[in-house]
Structures are given as C-alpha cells and as structure tokens.
PDB file of N, CA and C in Angstrom:
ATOM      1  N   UNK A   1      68.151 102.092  98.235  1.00  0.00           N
ATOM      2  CA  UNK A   1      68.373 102.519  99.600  1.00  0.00           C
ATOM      3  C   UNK A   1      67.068 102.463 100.373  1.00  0.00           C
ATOM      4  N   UNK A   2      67.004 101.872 101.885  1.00  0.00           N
ATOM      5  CA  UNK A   2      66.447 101.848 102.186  1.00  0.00           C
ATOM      6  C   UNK A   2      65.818 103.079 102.356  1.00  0.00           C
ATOM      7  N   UNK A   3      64.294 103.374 102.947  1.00  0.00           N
ATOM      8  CA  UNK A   3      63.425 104.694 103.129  1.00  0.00           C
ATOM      9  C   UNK A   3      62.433 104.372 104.197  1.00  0.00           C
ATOM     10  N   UNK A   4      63.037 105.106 105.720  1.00  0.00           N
ATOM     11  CA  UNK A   4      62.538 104.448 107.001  1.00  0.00           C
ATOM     12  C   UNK A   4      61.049 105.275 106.882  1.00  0.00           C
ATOM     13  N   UNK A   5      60.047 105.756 105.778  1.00  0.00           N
ATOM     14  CA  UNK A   5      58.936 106.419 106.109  1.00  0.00           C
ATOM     15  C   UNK A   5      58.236 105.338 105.302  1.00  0.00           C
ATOM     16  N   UNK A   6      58.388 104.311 104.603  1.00  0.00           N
ATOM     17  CA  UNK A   6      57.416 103.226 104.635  1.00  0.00           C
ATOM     18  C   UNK A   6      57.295 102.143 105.681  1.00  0.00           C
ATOM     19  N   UNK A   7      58.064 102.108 106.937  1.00  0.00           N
ATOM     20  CA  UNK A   7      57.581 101.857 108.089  1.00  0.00           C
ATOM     21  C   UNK A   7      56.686 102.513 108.829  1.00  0.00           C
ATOM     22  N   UNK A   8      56.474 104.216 108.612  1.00  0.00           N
ATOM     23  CA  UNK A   8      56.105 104.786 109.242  1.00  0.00           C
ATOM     24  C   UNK A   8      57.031 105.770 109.816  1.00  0.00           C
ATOM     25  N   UNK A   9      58.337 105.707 109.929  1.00  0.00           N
ATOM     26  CA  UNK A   9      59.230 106.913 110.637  1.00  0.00           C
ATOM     27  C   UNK A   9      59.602 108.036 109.512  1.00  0.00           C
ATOM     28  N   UNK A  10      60.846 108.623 109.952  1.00  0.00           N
ATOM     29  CA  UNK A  10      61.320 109.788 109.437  1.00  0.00           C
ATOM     30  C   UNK A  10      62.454 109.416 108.847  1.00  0.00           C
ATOM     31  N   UNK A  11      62.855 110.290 108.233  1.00  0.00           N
ATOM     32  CA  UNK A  11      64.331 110.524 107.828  1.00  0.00           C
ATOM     33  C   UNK A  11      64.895 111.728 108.343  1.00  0.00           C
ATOM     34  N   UNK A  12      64.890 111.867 110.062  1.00  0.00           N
ATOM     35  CA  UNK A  12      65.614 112.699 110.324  1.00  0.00           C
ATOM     36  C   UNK A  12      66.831 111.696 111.376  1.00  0.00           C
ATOM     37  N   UNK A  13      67.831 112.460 111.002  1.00  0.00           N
ATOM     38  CA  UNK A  13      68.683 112.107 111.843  1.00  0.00           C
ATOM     39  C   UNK A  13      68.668 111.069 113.411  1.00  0.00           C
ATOM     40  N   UNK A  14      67.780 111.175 114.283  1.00  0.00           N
ATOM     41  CA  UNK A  14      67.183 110.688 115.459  1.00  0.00           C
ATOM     42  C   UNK A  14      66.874 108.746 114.910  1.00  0.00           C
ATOM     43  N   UNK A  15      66.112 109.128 113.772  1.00  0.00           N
ATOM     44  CA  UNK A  15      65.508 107.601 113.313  1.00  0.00           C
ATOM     45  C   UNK A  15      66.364 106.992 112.809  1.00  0.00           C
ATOM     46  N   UNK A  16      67.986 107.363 112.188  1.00  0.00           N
ATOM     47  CA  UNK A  16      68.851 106.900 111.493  1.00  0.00           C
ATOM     48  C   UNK A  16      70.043 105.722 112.359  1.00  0.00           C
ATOM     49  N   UNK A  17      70.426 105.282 111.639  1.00  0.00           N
ATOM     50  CA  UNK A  17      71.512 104.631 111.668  1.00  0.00           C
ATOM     51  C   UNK A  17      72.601 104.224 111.129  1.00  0.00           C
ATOM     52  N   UNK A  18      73.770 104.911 111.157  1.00  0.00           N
ATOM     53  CA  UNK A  18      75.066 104.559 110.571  1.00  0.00           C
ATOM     54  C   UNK A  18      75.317 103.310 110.067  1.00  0.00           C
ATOM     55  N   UNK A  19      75.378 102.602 108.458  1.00  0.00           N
ATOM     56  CA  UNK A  19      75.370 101.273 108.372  1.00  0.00           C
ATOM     57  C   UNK A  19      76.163 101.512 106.919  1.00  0.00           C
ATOM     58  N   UNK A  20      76.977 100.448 106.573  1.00  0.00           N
ATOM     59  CA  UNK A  20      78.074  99.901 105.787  1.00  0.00           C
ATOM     60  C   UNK A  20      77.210  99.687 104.616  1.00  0.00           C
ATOM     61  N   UNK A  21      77.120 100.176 103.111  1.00  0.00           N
ATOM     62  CA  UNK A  21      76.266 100.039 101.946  1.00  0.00           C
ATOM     63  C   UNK A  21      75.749  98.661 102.150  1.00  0.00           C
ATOM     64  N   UNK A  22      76.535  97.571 102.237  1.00  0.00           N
ATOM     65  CA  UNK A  22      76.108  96.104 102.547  1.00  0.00           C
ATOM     66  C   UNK A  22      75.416  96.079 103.236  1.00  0.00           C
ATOM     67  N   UNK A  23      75.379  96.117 104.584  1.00  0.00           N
ATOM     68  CA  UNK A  23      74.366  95.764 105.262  1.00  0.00           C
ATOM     69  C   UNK A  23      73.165  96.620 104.829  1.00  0.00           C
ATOM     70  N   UNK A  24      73.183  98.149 104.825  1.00  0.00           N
ATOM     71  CA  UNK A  24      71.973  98.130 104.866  1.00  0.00           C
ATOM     72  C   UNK A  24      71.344  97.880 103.726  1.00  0.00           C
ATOM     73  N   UNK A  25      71.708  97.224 102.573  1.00  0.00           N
ATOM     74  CA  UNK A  25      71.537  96.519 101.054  1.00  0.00           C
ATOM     75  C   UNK A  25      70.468  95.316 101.806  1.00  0.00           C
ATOM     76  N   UNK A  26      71.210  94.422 102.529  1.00  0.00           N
ATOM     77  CA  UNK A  26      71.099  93.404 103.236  1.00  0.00           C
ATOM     78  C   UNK A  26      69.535  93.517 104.481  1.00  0.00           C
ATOM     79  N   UNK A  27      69.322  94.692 104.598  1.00  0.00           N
ATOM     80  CA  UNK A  27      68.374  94.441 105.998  1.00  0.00           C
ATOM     81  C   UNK A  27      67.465  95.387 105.304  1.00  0.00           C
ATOM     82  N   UNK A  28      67.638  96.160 104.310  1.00  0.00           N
ATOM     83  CA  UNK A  28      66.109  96.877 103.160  1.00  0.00           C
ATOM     84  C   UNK A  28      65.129  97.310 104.537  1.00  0.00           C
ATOM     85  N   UNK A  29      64.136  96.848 104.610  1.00  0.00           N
ATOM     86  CA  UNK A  29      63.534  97.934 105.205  1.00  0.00           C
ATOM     87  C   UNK A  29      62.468  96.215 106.596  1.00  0.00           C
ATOM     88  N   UNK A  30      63.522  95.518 106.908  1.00  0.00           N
ATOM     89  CA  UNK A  30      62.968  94.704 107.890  1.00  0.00           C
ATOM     90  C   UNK A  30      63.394  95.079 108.938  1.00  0.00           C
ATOM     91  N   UNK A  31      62.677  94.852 109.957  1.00  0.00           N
ATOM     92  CA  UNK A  31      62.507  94.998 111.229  1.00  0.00           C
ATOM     93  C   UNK A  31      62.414  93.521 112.011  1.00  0.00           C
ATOM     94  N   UNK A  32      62.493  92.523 111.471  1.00  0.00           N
ATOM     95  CA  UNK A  32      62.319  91.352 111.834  1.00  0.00           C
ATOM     96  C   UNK A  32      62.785  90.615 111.028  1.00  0.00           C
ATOM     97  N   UNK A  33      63.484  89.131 111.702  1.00  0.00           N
ATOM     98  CA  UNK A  33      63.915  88.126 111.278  1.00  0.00           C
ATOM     99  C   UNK A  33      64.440  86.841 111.898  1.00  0.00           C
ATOM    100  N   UNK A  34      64.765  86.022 110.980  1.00  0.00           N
ATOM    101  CA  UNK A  34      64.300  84.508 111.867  1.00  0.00           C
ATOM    102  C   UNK A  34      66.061  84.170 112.117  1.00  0.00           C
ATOM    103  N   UNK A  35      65.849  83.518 113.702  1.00  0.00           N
ATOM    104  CA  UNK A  35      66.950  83.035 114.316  1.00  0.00           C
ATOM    105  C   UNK A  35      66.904  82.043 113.906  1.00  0.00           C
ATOM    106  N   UNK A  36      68.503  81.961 113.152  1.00  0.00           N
ATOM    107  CA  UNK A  36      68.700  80.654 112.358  1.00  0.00           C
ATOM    108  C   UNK A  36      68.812  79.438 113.303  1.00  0.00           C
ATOM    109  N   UNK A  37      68.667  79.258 114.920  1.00  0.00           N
ATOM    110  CA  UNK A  37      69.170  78.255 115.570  1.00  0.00           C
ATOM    111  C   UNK A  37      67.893  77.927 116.055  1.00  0.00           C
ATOM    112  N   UNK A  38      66.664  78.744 116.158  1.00  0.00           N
ATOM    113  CA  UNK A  38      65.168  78.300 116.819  1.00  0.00           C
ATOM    114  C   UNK A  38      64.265  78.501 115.699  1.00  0.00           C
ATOM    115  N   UNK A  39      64.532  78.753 114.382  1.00  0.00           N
ATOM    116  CA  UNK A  39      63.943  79.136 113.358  1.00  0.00           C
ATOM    117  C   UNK A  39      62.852  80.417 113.559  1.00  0.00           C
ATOM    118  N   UNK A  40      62.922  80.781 115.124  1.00  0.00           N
ATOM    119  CA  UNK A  40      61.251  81.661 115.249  1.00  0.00           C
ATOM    120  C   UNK A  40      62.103  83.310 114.277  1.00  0.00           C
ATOM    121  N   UNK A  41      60.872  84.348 114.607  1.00  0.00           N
ATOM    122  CA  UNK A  41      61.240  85.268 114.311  1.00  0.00           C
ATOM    123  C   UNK A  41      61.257  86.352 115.161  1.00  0.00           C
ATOM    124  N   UNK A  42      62.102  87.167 115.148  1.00  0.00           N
ATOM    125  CA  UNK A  42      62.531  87.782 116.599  1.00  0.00           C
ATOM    126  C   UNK A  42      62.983  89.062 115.810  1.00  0.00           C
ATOM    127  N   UNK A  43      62.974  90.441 116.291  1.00  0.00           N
ATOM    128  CA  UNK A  43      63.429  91.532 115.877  1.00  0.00           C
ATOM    129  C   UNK A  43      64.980  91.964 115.846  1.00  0.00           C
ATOM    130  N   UNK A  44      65.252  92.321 114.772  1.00  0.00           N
ATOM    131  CA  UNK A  44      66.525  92.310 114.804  1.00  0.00           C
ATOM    132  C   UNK A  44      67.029  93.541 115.623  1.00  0.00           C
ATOM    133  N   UNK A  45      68.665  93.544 115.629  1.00  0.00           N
ATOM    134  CA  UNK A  45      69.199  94.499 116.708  1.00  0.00           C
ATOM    135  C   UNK A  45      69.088  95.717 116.262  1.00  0.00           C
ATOM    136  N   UNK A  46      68.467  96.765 117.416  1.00  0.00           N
ATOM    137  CA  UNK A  46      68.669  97.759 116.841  1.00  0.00           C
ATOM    138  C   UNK A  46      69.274  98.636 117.616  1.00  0.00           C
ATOM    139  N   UNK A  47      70.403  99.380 117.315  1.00  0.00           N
ATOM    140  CA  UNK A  47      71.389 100.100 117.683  1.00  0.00           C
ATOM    141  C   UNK A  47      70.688 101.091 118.876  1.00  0.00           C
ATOM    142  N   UNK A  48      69.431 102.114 118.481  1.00  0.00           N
ATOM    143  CA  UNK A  48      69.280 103.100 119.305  1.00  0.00           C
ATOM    144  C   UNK A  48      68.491 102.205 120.477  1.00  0.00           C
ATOM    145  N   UNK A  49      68.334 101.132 120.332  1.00  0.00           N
ATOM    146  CA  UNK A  49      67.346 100.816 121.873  1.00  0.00           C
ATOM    147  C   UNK A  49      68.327  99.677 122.224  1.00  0.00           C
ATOM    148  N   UNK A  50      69.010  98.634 121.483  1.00  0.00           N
ATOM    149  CA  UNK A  50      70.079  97.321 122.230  1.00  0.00           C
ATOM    150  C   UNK A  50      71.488  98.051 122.608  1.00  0.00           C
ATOM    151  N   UNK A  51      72.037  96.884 123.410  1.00  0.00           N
ATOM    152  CA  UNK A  51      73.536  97.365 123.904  1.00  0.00           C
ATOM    153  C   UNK A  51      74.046  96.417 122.988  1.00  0.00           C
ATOM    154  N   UNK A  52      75.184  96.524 122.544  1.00  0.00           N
ATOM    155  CA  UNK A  52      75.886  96.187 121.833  1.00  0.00           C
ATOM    156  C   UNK A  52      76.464  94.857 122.411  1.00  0.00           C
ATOM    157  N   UNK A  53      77.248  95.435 123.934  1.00  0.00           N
ATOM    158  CA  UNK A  53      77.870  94.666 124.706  1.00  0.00           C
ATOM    159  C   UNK A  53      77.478  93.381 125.289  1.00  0.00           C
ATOM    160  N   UNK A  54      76.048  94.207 125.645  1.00  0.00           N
ATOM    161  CA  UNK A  54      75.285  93.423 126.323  1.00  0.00           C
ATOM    162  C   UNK A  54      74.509  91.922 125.240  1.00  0.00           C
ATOM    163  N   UNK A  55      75.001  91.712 124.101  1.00  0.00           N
ATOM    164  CA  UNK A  55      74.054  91.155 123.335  1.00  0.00           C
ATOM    165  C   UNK A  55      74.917  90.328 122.267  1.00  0.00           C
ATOM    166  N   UNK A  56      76.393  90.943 121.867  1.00  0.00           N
ATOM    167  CA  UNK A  56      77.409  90.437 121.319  1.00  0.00           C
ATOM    168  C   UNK A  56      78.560  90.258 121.878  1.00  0.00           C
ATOM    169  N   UNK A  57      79.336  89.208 121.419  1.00  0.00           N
ATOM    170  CA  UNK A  57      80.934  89.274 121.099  1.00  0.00           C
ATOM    171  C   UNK A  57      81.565  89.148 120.379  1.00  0.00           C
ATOM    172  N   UNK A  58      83.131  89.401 120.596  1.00  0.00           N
ATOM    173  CA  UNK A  58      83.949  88.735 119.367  1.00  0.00           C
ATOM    174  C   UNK A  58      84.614  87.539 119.844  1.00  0.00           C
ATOM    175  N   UNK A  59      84.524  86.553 118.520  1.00  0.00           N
ATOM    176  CA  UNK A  59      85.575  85.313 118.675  1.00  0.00           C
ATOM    177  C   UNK A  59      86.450  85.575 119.539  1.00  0.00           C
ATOM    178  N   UNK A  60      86.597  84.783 119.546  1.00  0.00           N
ATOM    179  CA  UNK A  60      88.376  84.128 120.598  1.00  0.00           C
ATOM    180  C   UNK A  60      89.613  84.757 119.361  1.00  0.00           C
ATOM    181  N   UNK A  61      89.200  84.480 118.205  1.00  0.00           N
ATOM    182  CA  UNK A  61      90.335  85.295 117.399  1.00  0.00           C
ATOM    183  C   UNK A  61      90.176  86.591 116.785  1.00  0.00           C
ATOM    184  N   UNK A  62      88.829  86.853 117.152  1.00  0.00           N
ATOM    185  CA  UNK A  62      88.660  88.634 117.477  1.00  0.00           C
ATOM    186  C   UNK A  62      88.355  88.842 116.190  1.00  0.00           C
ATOM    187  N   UNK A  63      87.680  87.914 115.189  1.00  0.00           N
ATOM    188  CA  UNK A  63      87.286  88.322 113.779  1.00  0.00           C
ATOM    189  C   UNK A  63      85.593  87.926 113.319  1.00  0.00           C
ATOM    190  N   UNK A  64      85.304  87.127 113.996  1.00  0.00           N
ATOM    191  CA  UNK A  64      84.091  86.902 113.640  1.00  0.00           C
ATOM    192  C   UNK A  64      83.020  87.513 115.230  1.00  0.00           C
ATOM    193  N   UNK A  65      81.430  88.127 114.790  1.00  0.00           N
ATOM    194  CA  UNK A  65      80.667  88.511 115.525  1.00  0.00           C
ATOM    195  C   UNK A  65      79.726  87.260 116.185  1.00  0.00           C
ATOM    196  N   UNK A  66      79.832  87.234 117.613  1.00  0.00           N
ATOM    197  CA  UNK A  66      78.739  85.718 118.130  1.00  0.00           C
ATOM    198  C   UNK A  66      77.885  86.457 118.693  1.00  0.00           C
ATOM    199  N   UNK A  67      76.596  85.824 118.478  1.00  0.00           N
ATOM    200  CA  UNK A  67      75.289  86.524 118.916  1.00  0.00           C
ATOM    201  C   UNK A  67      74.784  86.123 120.018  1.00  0.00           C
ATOM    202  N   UNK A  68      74.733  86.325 121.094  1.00  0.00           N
ATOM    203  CA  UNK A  68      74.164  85.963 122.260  1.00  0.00           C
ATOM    204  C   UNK A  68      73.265  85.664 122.670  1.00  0.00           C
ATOM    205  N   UNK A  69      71.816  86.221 121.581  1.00  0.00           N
ATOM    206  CA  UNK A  69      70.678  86.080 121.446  1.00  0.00           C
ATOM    207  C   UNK A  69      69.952  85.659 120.633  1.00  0.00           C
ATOM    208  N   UNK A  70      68.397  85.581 120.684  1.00  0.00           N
ATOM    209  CA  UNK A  70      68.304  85.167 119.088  1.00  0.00           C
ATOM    210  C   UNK A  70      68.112  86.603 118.614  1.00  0.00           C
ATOM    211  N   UNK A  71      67.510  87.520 118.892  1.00  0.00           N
ATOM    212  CA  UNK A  71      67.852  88.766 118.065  1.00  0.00           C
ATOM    213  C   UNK A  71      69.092  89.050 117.495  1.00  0.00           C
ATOM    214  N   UNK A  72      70.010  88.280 118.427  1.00  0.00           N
ATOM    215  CA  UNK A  72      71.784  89.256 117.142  1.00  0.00           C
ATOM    216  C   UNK A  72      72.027  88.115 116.348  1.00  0.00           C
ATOM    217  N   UNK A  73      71.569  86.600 116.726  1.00  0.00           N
ATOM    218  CA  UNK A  73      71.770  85.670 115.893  1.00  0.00           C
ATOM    219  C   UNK A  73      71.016  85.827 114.298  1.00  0.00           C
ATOM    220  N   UNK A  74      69.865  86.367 114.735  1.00  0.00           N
ATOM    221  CA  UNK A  74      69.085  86.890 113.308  1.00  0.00           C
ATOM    222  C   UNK A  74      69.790  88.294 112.855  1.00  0.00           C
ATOM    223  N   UNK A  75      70.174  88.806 113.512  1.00  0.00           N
ATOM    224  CA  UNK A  75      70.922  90.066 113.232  1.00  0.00           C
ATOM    225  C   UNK A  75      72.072  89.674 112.291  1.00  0.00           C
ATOM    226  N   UNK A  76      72.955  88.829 112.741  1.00  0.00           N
ATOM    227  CA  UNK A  76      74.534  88.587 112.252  1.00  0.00           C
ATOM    228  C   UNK A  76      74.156  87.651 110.816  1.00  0.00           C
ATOM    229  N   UNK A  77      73.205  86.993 110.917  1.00  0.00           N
ATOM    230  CA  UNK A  77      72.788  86.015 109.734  1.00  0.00           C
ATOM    231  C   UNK A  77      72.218  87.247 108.903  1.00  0.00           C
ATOM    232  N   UNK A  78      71.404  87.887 108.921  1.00  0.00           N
ATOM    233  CA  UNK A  78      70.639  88.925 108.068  1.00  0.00           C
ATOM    234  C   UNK A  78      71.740  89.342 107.776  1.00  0.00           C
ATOM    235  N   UNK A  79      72.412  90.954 108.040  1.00  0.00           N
ATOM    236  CA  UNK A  79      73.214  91.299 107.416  1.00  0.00           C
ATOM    237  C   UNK A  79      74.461  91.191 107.187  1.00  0.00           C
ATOM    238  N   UNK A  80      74.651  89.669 107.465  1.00  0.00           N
ATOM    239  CA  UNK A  80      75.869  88.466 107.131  1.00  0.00           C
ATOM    240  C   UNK A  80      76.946  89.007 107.407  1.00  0.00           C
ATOM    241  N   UNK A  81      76.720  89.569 108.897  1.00  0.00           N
ATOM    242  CA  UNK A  81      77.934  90.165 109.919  1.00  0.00           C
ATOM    243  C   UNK A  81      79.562  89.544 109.250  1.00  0.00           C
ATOM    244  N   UNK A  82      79.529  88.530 109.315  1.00  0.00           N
ATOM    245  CA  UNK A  82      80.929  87.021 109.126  1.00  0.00           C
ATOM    246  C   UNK A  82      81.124  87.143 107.888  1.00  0.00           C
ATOM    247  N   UNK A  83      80.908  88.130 107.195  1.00  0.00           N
ATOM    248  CA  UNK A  83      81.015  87.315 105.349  1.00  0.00           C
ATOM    249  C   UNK A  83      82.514  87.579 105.078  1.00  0.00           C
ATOM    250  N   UNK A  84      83.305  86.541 104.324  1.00  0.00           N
ATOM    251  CA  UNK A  84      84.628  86.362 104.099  1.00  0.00           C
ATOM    252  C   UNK A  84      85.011  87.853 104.020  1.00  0.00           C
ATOM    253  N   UNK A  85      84.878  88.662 102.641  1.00  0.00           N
ATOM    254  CA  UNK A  85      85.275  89.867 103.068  1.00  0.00           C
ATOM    255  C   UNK A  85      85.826  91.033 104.249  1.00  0.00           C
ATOM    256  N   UNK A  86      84.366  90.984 105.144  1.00  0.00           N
ATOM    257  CA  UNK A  86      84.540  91.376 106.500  1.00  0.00           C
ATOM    258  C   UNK A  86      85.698  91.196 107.256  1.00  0.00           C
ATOM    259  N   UNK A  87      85.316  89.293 107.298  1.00  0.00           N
ATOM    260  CA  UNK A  87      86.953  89.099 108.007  1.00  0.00           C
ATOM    261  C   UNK A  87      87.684  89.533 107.713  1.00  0.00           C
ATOM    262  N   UNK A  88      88.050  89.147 106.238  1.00  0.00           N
ATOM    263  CA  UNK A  88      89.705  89.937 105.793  1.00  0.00           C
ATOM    264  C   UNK A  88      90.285  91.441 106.392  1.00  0.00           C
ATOM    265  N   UNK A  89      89.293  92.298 105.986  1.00  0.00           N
ATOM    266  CA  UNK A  89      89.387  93.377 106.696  1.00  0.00           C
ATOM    267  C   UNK A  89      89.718  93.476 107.857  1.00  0.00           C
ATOM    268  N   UNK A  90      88.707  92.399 108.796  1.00  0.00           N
ATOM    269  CA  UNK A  90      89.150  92.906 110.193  1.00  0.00           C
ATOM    270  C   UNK A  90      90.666  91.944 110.835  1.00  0.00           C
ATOM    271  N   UNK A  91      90.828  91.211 110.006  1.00  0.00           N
ATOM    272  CA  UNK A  91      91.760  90.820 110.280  1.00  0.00           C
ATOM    273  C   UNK A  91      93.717  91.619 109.673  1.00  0.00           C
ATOM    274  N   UNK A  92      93.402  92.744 108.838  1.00  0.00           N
ATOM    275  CA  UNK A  92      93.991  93.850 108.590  1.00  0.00           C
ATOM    276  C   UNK A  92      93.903  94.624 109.724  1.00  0.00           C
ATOM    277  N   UNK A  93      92.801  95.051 110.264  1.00  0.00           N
ATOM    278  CA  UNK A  93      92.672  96.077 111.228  1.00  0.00           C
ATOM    279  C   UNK A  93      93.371  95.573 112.495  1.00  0.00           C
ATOM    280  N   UNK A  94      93.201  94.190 112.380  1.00  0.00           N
ATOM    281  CA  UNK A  94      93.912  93.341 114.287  1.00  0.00           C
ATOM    282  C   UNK A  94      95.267  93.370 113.945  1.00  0.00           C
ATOM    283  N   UNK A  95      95.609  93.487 112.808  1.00  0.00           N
ATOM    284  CA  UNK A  95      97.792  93.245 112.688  1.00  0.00           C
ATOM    285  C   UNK A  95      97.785  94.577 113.055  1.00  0.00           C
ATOM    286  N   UNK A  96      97.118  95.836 112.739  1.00  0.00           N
ATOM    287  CA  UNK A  96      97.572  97.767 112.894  1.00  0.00           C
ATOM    288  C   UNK A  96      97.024  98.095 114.560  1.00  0.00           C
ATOM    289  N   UNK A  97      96.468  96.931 115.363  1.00  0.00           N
ATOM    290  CA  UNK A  97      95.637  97.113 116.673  1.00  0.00           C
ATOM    291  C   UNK A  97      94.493  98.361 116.340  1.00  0.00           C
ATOM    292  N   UNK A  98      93.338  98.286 115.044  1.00  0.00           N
ATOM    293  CA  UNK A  98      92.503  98.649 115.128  1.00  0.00           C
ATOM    294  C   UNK A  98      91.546  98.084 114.848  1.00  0.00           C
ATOM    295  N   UNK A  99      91.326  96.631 115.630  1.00  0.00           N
ATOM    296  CA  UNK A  99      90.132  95.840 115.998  1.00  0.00           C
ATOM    297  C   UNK A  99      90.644  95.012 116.775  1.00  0.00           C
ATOM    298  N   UNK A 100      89.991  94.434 117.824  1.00  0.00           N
ATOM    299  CA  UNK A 100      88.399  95.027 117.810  1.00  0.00           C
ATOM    300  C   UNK A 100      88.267  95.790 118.439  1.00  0.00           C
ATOM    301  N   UNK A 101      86.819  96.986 118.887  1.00  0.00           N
ATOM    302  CA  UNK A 101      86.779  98.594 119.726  1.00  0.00           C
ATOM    303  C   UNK A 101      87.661  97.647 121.277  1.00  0.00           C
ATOM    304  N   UNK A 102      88.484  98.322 121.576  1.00  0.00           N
ATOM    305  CA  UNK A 102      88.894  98.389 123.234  1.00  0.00           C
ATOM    306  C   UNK A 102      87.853  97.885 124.156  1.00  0.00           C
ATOM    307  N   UNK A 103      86.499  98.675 124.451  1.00  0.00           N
ATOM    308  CA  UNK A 103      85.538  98.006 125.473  1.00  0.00           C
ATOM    309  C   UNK A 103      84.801  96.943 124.895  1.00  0.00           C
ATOM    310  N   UNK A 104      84.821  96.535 124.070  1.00  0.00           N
ATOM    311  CA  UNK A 104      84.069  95.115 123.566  1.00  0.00           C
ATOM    312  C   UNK A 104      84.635  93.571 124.042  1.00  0.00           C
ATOM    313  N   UNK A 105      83.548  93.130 124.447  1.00  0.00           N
ATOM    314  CA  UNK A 105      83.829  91.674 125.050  1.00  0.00           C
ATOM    315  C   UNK A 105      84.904  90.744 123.994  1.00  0.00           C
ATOM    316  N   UNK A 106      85.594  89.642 124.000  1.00  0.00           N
ATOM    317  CA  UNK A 106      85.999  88.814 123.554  1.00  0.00           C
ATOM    318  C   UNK A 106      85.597  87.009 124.194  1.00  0.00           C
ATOM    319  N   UNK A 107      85.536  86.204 123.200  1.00  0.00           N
ATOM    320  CA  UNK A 107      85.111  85.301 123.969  1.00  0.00           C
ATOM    321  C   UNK A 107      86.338  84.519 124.174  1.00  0.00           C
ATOM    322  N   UNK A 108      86.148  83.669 125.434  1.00  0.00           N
ATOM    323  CA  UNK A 108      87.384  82.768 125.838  1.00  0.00           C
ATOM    324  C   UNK A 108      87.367  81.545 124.921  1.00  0.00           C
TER     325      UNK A 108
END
C-alpha cells in the first residue's frame, strides 16, 4: 500500500484519496507520468486539485474513460482506467442505470 509520507505528506484524511485496490496497486506512490500520445511526462490527475468533468469523458457507449488531456491520458494508461474487467462491470452497472454518474459528460 501506498504511504503518502515518502512524498513528504500525511496520512490524514485531507491528503487522501478514495481509490479501487487496483489502481492504487497501479499508481504506488507516482505523481507523474508519461502521456502515451506525446510520450512527455505530465502529472497525473489528481482528484483534490482537477475537475473530473472538466478533463474526462465517457465513450459514446458509456464504458470506456477518454482523456482530454495529456494528464488524464497518462492518468487512464497508468492506472489502466479501460482494463477488460472494468468494462465488464460497468457495463453491468449501464443494464441496472448505475453508470455512468448522471452529471458526467458522454462523448458523441
């Protein structure tokens, strides 16, 4: 498990972030990573300072995450937002209408 005080922060609540065993397996203790479409390296998304909205969408079939940037593009590649699994799931959750959240973009 990651441990946000070898960056330098805390482990109080404020510095945290709600994340799925996978991902945060997947993103360990980086703060940076490379956009697979410009190869540079760019900081990945981070929940308490990015908008969500403002930075992602969902497919046209409302199962896979598109990154708008190169930060969510390194974001969605790092902790392999799309991985078959995922879908399946969310494609369970779209037959019960619990995906994707209501205010979240969709793409045309």
């Amino acid at each position: 498990m990651f441990c946000p005080y070898l960056l330098g922060g805390t482990d109080s609540l404020d510095n945290l972030a709600l994340a799925c065993f996978h991902c945060n397996r997947r993103k360990t203790n980086r703060v940076t990573a490379s956009d697979p479409e410009s190869g540079g390296t760019v900081p990945l998304f981070n929940p308490r300072q990015n908008s969500w909205r403002e930075h992602f969408v969902w497919s046209a079939d409302k199962l896979r995450v598109i990154g708008l940037t190169a930060t969510r593009r390194a974001t969605i590649a790092t902790l392999d937002f799309n991985r078959e699994r995922i879908i399946h799931i969310r494609a369970a959750d779209l037959e019960i209408g619990r995906h994707p959240p209501a205010d979240e973009p969709i793409a045309e």
